[in-house]
C-alpha atoms as a PDB file:
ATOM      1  CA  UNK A   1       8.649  -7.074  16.494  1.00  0.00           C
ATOM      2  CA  UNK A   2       8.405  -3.758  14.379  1.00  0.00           C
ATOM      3  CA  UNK A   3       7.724  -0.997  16.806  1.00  0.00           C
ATOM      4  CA  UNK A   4       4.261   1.075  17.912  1.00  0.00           C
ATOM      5  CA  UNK A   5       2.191  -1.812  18.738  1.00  0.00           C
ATOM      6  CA  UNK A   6      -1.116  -1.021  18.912  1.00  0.00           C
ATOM      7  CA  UNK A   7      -4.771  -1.573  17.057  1.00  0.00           C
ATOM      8  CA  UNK A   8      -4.844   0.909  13.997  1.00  0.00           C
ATOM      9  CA  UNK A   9      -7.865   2.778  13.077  1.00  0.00           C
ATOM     10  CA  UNK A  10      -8.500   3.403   9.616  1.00  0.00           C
ATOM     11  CA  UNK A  11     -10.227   6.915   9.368  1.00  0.00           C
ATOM     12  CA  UNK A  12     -12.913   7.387   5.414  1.00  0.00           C
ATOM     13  CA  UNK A  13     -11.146  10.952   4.563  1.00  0.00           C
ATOM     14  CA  UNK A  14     -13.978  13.104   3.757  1.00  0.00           C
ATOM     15  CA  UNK A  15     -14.076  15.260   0.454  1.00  0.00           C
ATOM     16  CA  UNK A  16     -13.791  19.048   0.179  1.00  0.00           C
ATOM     17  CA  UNK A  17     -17.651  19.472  -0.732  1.00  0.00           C
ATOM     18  CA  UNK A  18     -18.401  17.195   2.241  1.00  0.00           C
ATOM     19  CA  UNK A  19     -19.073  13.659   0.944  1.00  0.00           C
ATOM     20  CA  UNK A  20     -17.245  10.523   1.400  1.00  0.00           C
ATOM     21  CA  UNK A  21     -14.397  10.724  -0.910  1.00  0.00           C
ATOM     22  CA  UNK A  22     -12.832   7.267  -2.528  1.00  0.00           C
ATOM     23  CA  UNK A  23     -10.386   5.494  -0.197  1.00  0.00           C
ATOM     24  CA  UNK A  24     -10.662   2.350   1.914  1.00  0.00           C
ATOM     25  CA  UNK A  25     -13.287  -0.112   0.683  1.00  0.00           C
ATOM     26  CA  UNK A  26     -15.780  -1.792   2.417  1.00  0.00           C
ATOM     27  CA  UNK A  27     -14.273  -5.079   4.708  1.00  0.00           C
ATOM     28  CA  UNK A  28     -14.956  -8.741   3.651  1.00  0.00           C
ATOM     29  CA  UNK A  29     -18.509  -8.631   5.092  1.00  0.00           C
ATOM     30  CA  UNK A  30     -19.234  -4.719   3.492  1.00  0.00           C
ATOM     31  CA  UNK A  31     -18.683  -3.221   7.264  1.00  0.00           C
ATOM     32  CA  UNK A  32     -17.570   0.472   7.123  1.00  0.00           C
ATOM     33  CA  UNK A  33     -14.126   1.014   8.676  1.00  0.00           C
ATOM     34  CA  UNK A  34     -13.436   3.313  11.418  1.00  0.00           C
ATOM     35  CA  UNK A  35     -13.591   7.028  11.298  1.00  0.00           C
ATOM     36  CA  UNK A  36     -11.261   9.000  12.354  1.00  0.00           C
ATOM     37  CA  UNK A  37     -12.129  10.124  15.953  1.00  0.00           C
ATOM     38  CA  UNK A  38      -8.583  11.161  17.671  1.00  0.00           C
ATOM     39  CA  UNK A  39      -5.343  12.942  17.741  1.00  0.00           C
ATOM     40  CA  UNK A  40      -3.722   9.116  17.846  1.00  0.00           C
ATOM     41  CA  UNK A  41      -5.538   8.127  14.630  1.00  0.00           C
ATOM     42  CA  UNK A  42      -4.437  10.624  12.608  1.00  0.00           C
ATOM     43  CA  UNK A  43      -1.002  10.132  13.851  1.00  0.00           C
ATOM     44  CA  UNK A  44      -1.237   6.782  11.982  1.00  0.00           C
ATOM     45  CA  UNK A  45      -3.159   8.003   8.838  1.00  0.00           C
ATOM     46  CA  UNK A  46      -3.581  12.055   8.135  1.00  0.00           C
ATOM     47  CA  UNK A  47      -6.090  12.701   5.066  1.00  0.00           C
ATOM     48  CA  UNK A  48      -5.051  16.407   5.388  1.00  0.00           C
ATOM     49  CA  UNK A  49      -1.390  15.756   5.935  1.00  0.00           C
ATOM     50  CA  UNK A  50       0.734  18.466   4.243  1.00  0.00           C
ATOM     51  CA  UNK A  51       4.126  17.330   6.201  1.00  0.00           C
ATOM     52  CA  UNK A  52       6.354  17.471   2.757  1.00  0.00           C
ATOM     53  CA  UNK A  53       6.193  20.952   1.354  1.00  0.00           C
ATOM     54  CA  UNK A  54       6.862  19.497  -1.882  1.00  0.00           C
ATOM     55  CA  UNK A  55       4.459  16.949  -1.904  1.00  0.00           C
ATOM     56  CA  UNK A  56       1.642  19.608  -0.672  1.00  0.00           C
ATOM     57  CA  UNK A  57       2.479  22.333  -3.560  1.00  0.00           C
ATOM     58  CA  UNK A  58       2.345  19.380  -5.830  1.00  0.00           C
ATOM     59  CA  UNK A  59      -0.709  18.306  -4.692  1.00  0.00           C
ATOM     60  CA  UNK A  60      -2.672  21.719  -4.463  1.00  0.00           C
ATOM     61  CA  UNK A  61      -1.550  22.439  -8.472  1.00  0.00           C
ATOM     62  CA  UNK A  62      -3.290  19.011  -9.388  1.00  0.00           C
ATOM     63  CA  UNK A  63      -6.554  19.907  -7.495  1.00  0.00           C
ATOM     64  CA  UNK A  64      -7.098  22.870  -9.732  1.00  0.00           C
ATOM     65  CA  UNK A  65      -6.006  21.112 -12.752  1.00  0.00           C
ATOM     66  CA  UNK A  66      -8.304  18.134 -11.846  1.00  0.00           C
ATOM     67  CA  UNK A  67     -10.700  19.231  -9.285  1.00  0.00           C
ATOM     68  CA  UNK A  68     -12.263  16.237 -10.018  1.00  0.00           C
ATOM     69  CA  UNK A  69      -9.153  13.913  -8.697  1.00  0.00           C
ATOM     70  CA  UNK A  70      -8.746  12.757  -4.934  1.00  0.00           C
ATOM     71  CA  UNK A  71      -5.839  14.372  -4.728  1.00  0.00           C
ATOM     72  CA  UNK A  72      -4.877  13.899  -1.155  1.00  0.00           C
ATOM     73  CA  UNK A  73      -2.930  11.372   0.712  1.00  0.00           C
ATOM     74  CA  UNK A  74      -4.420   8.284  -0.121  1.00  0.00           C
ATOM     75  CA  UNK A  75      -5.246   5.872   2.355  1.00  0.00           C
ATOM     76  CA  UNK A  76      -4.468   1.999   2.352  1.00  0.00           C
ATOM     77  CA  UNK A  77      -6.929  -0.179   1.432  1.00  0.00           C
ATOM     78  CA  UNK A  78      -7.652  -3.694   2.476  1.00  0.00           C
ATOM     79  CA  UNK A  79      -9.148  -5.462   5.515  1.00  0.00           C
ATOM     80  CA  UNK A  80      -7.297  -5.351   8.992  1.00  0.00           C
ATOM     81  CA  UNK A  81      -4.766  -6.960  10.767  1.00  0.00           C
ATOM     82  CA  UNK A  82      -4.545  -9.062   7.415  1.00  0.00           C
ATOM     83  CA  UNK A  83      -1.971 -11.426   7.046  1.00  0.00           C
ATOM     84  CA  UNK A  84      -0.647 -10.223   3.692  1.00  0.00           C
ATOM     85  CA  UNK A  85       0.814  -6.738   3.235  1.00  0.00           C
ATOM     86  CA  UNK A  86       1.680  -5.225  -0.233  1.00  0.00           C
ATOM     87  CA  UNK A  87       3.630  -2.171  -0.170  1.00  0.00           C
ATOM     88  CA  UNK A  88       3.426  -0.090  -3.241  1.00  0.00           C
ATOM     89  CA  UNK A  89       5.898   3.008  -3.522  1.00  0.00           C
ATOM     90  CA  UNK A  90       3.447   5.959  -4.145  1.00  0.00           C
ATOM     91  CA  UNK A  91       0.423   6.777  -6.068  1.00  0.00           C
ATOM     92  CA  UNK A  92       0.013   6.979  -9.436  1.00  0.00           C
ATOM     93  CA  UNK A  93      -0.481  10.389 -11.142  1.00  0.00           C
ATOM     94  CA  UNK A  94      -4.096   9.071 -12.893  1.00  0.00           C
ATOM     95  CA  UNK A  95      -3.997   5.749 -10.780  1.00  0.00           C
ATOM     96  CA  UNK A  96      -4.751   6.520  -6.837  1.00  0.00           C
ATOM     97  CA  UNK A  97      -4.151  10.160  -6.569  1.00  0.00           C
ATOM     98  CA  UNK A  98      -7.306  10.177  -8.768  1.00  0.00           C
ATOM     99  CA  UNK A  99      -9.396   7.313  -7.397  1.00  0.00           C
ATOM    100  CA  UNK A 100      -8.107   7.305  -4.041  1.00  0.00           C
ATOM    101  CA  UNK A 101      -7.614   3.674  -3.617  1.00  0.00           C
ATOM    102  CA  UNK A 102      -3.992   2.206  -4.171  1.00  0.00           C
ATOM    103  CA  UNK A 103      -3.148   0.842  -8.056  1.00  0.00           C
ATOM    104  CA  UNK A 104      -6.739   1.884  -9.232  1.00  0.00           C
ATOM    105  CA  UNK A 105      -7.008   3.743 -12.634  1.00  0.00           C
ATOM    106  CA  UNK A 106      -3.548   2.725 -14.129  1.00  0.00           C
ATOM    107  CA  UNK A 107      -1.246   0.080 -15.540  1.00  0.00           C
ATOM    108  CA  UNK A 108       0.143  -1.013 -12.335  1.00  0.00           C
ATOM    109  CA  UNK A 109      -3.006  -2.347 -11.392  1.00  0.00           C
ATOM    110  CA  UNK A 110      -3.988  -4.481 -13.669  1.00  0.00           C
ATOM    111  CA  UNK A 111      -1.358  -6.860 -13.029  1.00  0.00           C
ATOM    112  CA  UNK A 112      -1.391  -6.937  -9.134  1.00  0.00           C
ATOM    113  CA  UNK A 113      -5.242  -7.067  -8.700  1.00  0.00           C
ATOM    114  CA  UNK A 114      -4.969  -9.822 -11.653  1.00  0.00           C
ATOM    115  CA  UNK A 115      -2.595 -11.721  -9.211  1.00  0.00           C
ATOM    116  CA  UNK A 116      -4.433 -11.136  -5.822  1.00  0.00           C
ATOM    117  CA  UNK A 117      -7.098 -12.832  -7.423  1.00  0.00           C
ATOM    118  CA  UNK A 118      -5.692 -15.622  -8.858  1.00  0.00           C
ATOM    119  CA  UNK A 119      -3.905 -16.333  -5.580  1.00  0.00           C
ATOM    120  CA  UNK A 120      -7.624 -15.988  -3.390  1.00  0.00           C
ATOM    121  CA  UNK A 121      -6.547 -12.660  -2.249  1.00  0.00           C
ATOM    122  CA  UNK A 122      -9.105 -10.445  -4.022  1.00  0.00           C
ATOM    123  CA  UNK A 123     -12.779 -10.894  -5.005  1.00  0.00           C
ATOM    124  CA  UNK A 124     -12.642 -10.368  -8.549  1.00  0.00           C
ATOM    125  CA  UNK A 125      -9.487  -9.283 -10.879  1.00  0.00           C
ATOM    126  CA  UNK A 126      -9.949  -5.685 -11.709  1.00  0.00           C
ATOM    127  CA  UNK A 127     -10.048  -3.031  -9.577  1.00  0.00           C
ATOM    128  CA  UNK A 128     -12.202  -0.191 -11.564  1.00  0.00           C
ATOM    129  CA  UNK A 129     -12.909   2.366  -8.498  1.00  0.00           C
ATOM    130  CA  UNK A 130     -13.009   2.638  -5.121  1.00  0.00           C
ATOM    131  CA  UNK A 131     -16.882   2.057  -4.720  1.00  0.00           C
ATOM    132  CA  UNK A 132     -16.645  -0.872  -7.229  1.00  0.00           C
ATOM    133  CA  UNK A 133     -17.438  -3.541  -4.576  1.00  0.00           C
ATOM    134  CA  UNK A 134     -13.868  -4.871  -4.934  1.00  0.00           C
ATOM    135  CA  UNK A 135     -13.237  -6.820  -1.663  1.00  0.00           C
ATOM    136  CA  UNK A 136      -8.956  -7.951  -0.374  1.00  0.00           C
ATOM    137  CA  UNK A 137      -9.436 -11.374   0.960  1.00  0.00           C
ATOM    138  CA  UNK A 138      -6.725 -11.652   4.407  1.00  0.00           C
ATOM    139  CA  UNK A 139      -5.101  -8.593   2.280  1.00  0.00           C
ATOM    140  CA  UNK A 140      -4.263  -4.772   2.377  1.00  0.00           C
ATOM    141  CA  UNK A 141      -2.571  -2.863  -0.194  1.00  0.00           C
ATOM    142  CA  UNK A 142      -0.217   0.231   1.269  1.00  0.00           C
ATOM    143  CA  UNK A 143       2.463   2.800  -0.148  1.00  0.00           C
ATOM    144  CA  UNK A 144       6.096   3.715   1.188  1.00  0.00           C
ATOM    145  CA  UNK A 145       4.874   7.354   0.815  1.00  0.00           C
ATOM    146  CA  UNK A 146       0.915   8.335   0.650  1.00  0.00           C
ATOM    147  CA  UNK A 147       0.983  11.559  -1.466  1.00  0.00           C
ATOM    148  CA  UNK A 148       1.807  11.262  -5.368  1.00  0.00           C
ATOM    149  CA  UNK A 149       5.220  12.788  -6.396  1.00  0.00           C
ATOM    150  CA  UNK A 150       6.289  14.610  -9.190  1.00  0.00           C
ATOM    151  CA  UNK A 151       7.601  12.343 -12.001  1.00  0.00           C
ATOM    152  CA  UNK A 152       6.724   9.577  -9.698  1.00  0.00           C
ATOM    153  CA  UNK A 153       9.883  10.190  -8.058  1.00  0.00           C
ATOM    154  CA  UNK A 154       9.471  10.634  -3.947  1.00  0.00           C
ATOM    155  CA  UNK A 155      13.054  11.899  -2.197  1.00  0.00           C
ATOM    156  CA  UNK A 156      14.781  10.590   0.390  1.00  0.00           C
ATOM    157  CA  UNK A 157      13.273  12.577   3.149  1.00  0.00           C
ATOM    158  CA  UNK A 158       9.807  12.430   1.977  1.00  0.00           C
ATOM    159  CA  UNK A 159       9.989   8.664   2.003  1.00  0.00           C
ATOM    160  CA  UNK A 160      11.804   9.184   5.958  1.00  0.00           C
ATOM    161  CA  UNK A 161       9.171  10.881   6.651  1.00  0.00           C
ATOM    162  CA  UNK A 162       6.084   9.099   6.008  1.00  0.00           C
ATOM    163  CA  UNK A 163       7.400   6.181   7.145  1.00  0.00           C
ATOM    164  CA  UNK A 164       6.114   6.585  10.909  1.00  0.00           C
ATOM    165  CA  UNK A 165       2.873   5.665   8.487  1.00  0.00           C
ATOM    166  CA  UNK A 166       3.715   2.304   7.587  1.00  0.00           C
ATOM    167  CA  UNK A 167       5.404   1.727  10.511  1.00  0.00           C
ATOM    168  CA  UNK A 168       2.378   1.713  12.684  1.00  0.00           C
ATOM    169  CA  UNK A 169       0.952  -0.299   9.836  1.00  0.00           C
ATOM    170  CA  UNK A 170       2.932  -3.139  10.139  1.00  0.00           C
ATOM    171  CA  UNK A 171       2.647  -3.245  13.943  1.00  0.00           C
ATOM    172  CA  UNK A 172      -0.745  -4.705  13.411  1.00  0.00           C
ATOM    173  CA  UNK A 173       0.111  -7.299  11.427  1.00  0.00           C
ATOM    174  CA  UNK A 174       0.099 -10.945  12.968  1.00  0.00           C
ATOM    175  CA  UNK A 175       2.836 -12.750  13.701  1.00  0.00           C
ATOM    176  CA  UNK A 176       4.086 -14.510  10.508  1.00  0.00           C
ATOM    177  CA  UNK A 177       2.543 -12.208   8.226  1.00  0.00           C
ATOM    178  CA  UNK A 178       4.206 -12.021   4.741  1.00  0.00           C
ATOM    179  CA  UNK A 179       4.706  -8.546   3.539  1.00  0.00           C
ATOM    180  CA  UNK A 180       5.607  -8.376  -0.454  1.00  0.00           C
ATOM    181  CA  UNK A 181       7.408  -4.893  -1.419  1.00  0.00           C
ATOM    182  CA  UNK A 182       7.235  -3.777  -4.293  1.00  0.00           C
ATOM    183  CA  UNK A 183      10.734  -2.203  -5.826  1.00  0.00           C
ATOM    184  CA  UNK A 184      13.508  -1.297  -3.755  1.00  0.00           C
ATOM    185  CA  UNK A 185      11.952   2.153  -2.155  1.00  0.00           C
ATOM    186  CA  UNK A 186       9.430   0.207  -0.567  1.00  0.00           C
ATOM    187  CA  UNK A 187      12.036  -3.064   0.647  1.00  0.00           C
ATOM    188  CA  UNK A 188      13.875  -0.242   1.740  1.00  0.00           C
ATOM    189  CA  UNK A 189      10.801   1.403   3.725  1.00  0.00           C
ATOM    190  CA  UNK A 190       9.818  -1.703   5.370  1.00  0.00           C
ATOM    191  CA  UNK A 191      13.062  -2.364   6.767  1.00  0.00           C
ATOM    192  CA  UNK A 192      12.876   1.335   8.460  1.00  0.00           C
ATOM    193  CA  UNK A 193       9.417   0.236   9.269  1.00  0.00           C
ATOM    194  CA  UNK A 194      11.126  -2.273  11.463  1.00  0.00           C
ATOM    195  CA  UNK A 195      14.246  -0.600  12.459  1.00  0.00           C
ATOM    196  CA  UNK A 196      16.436  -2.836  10.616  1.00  0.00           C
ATOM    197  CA  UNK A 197      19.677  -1.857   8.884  1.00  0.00           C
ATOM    198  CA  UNK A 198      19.285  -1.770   4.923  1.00  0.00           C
ATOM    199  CA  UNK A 199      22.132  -3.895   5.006  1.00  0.00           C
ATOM    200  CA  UNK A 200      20.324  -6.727   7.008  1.00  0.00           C
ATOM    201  CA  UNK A 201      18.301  -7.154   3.832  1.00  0.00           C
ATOM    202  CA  UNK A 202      19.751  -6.256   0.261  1.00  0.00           C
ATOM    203  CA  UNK A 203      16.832  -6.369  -2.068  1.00  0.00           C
ATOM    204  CA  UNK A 204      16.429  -8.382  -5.469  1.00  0.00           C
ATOM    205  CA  UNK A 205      13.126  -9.880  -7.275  1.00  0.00           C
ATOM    206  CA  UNK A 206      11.898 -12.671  -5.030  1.00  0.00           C
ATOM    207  CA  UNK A 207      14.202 -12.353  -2.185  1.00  0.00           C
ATOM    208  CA  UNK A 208      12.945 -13.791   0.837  1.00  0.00           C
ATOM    209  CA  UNK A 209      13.857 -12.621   4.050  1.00  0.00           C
ATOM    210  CA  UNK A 210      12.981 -13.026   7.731  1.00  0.00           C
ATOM    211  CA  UNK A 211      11.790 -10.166   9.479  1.00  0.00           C
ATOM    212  CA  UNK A 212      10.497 -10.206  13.806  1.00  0.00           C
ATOM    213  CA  UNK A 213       7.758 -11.707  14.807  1.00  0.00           C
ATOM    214  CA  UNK A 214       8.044 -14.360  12.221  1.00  0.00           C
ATOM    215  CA  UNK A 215       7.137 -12.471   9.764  1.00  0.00           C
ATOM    216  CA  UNK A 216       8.625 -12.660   6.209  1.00  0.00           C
ATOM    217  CA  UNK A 217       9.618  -9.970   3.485  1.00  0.00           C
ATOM    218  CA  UNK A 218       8.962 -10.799  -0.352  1.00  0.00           C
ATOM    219  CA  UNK A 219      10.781  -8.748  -2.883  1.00  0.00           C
ATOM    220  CA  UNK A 220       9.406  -7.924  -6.534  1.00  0.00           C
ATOM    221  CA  UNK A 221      10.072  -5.425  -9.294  1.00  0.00           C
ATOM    222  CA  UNK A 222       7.468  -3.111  -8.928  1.00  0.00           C
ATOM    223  CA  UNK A 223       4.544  -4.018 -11.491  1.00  0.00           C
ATOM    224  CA  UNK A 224       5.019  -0.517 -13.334  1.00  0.00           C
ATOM    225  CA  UNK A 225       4.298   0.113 -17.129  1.00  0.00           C
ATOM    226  CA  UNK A 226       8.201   0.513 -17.749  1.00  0.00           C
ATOM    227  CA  UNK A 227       8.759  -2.967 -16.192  1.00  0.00           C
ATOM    228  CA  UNK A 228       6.455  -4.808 -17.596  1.00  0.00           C
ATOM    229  CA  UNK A 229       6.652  -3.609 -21.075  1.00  0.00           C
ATOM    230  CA  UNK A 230      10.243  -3.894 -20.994  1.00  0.00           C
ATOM    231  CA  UNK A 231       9.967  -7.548 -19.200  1.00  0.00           C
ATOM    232  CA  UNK A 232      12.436  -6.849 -16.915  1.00  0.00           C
ATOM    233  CA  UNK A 233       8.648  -8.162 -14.779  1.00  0.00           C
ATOM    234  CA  UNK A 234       6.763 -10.950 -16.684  1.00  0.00           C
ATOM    235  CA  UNK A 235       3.412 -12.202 -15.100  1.00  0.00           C
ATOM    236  CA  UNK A 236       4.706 -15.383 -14.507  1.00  0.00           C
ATOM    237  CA  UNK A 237       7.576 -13.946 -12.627  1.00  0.00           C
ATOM    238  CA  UNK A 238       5.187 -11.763 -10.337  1.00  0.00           C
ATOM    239  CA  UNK A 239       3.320 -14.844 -10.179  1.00  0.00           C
ATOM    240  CA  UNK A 240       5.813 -16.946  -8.741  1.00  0.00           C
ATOM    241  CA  UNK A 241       6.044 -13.885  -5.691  1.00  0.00           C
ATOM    242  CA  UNK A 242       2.059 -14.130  -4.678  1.00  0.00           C
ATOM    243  CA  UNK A 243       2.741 -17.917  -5.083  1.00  0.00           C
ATOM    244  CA  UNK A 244       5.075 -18.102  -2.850  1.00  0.00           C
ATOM    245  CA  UNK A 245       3.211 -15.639  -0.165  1.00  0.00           C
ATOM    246  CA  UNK A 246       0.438 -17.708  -0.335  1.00  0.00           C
ATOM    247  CA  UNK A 247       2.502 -21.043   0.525  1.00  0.00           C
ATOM    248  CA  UNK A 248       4.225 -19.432   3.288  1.00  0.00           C
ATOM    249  CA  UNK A 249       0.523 -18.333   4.540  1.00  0.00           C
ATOM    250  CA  UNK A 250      -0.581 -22.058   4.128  1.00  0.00           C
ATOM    251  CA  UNK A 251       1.980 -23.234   6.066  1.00  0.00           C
ATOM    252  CA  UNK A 252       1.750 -20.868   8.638  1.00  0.00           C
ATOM    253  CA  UNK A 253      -2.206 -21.400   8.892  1.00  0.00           C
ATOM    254  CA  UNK A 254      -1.149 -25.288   9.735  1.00  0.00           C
END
């Protein structure tokens, strides 16, 4: 099984001027998740994590460009232990580094919350904001690295380090969860994730590949505006990814 096993708490990052800022929604009967309480909780998610020098002077310039933006590591967002995982590679600019909820407020998002829906893993198809009442059915959206980076473009050792992130993430996954990554930073984060070799797992849209526990790894072109505009990703082809999560789920459930 990946390593860290253990029951992840989900901390609501609080704002600088003391309210709750946007991040994790509501679970699939409106409960609040869990605040952040200890040193081990923010080991697994840090709202004020300035690790990546980079990443941190990045972030600081767009919080006096925008003060308005959420501008801080942004948390997942989903319901827990679910047994579908997408991991996203970073946030957007003026998607989730704005909003604070992942693929909210650009193009990339219109496509996957479109699918999650169709599929019966979100409540409606359009995520709008992070107090919108949107609701992930048996679902939780993620990124490879939690902090947007300049020209979207996240290096080698920022995506190393954040990674102790999603690692801990996917240790509370079920056994025979389906995770679905999204471009080959992500594939290539979830195989760290699980201490795997990138060469146990080459990535290419809709591989499928078996990962411990049972659990299975779903490649896709990321749902970007480049990629879909150029078609190298069509909606059917994206599609036929959530399609096939959802029949390995099925079976799995049997």
């Amino acid at each position: 099984m990946c390593p860290h096993e253990h029951r992840l708490h989900y901390p609501t990052p609080v704002s600088r001027r003391g309210t709750v800022a946007p991040g994790l929604a509501p679970g699939p009967r409106g409960k609040d998740l869990f605040q952040m309480k200890t040193a081990t909780d923010r080991a697994v998610f840090d709202p004020d994590c300035a690790a990546c020098p980079r990443l941190a002077g990045y972030l600081a310039g767009i919080r006096q460009r925008h003060p308005h933006y959420h501008a801080r590591p942004v948390p997942a967002f989903g319901t827990h232990a679910p047994r579908l995982l997408v991991v996203g590679l970073a946030p957007g600019l003026h998607g989730a580094n704005a909003t604070g909820r992942p693929f909210t407020g650009d193009h990339a998002g219109l496509l996957l919350y479109a699918t999650l829906h169709a599929h019966g893993f979100a409540s409606r198809p359009q995520s709008l904001s992070a107090d919108d009442g949107l609701e992930l059915i048996d679902c939780r959206i993620t990124n490879a690295v939690k902090c947007v980076p300049p020209a979207n473009r996240p290096e080698p050792a920022e995506v190393r380090r954040c990674n102790e992130f999603l690692a801990r993430e996917l240790a509370t996954l079920p056994a025979r969860a389906v995770i679905v990554a999204l471009g080959a930073i992500a594939h290539g984060a979830v195989l760290r994730a699980c201490e795997l070799r990138p060469a146990a797992a080459a990535f290419a849209h809709a591989a499928e590949h078996a990962l411990p526990a049972g659990r299975v790894l779903l490649d896709s072109y990321h749902c970007s505006r480049y990629n879909t505009q150029t078609r190298r990703l069509t909606p059917a082809m994206f599609d036929a990814v959530f399609a096939r999560a959802r029949r390995l789920l099925d079976e799995a459930a049997r």
